[in-house]
Protein backbone atom coordinates (compact mmCIF):
# COMPACT_ATOMS: atom_id res chain seq x y z
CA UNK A 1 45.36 36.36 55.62
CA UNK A 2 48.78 34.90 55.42
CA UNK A 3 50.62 32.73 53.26
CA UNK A 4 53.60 30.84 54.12
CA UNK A 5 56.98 30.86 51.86
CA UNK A 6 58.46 27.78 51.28
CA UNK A 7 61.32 26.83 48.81
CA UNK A 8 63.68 23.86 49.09
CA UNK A 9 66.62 26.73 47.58
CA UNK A 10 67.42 27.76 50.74
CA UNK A 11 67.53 26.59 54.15
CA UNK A 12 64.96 25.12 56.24
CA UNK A 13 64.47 26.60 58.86
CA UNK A 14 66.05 25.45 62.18
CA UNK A 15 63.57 25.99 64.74
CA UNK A 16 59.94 27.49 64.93
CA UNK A 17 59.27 29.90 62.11
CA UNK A 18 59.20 29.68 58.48
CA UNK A 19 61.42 31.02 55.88
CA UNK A 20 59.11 33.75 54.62
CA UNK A 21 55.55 34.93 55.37
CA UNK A 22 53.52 37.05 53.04
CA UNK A 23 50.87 39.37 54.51
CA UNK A 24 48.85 41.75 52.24
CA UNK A 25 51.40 43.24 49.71
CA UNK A 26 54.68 42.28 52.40
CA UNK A 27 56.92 39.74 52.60
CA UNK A 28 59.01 39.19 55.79
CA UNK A 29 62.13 37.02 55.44
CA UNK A 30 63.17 35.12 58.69
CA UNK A 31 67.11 35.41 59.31
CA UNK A 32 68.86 33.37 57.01
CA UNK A 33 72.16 31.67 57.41
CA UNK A 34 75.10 30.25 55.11
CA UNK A 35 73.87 26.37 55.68
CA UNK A 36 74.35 23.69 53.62
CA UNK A 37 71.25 22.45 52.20
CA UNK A 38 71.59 18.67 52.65
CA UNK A 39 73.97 18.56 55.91
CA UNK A 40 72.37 21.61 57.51
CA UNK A 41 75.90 22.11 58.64
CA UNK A 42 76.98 25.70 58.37
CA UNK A 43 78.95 26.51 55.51
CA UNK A 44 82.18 28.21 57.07
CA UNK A 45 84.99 30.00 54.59
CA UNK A 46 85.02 33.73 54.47
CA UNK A 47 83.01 36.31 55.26
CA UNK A 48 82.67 37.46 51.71
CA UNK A 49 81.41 34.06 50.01
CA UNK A 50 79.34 33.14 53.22
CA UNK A 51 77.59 37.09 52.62
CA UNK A 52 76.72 35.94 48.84
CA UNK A 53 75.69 32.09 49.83
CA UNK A 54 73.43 33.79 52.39
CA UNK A 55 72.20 36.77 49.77
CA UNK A 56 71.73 34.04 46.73
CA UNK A 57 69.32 32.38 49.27
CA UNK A 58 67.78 35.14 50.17
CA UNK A 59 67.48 35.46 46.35
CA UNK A 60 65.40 31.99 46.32
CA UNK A 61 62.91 32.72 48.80
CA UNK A 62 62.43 35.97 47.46
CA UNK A 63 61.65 34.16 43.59
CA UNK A 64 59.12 31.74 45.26
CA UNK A 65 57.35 34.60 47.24
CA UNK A 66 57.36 36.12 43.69
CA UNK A 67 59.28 39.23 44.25
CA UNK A 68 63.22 39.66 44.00
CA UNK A 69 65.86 42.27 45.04
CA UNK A 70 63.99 45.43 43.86
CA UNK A 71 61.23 44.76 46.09
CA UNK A 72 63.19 44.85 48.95
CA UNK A 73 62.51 47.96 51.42
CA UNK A 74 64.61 47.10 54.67
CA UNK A 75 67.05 44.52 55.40
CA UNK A 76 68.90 43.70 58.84
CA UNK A 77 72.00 42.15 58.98
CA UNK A 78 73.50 40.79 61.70
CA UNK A 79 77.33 40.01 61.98
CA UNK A 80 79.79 38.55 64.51
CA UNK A 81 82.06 40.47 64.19
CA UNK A 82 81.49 44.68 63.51
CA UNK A 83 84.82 44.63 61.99
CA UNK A 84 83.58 42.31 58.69
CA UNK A 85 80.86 45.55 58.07
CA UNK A 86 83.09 46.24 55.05
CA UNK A 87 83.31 43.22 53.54
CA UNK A 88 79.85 42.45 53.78
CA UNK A 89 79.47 45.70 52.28
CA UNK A 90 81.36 44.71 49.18
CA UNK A 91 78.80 41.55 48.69
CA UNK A 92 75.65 42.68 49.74
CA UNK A 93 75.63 46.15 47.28
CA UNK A 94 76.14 43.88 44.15
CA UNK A 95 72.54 42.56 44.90
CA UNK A 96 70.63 45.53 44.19
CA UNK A 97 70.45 47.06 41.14
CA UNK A 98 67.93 50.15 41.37
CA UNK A 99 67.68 51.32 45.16
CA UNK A 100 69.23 50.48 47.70
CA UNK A 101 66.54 49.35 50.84
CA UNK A 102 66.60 51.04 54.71
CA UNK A 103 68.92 48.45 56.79
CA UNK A 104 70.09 48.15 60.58
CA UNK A 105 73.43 46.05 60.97
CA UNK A 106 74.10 45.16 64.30
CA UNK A 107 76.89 42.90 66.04
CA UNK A 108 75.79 40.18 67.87
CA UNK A 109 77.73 38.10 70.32
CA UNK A 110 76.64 34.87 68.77
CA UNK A 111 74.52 33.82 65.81
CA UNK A 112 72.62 30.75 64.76
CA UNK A 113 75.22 27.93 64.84
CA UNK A 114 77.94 30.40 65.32
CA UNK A 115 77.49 31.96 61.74
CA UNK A 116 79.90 35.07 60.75
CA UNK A 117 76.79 36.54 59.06
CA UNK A 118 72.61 36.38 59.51
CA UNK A 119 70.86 38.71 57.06
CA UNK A 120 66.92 39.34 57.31
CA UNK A 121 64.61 41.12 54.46
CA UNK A 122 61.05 42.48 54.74
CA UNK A 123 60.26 43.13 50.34
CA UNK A 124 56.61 44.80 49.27
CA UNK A 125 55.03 43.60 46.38
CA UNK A 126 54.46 46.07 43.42
């Protein structure tokens, strides 16, 4: 059986999926984006604070599926740009205090309303 993940924290999401779907002892986050939460406009400055508005989301849905960083085994980010890998870096390694999880980063030539940054999580619960 599955249970759906929802938390007003973080972005709705902008098509058809959900934001988070837990199945057995998994959780699988959908790609999330750096959007504002009452325009739904995409939140634009660098790639560095649109990497932590994206992982402090993340955060959210993570809390309301009741698991947080440490549960996190994989990740997959996706970037615009290959050449923003290190700053991303610099954001993304602050969020994990214990481990860090498996993760594919790939470029893509364009994401979700041409977003620098997309980052996806699959957690298991403890």
């Amino acid at each position: 059986m599955k249970k759906i993940i929802k938390t007003d924290k973080a972005p709705a999401p902008i098509g058809p999926y959900n934001q988070a779907v837990v199945v057995g002892d998994s959780v699988y986050i959908s790609g999330t984006i750096a959007m504002d939460l009452q325009s739904k406009q995409l939140i634009k400055t660098t790639i560095k604070e649109e990497t932590k508005i994206v992982m402090e989301y993340l955060g959210e849905i993570l809390k309301a599926a009741g698991v947080d960083y440490d549960n996190v085994v994989k990740t997959t980010i996706f970037l615009n740009d290959m050449n923003n890998f290190v700053h991303v870096n610099e954001v993304y390694s602050g969020y994990f205090t214990k481990e860090f999880p498996a993760r594919a980063t790939i470029q893509a030539q364009r994401l979700p309303k041409d977003a620098n940054v997309e980052i996806s999580l699959e957690a298991k619960i403890f």
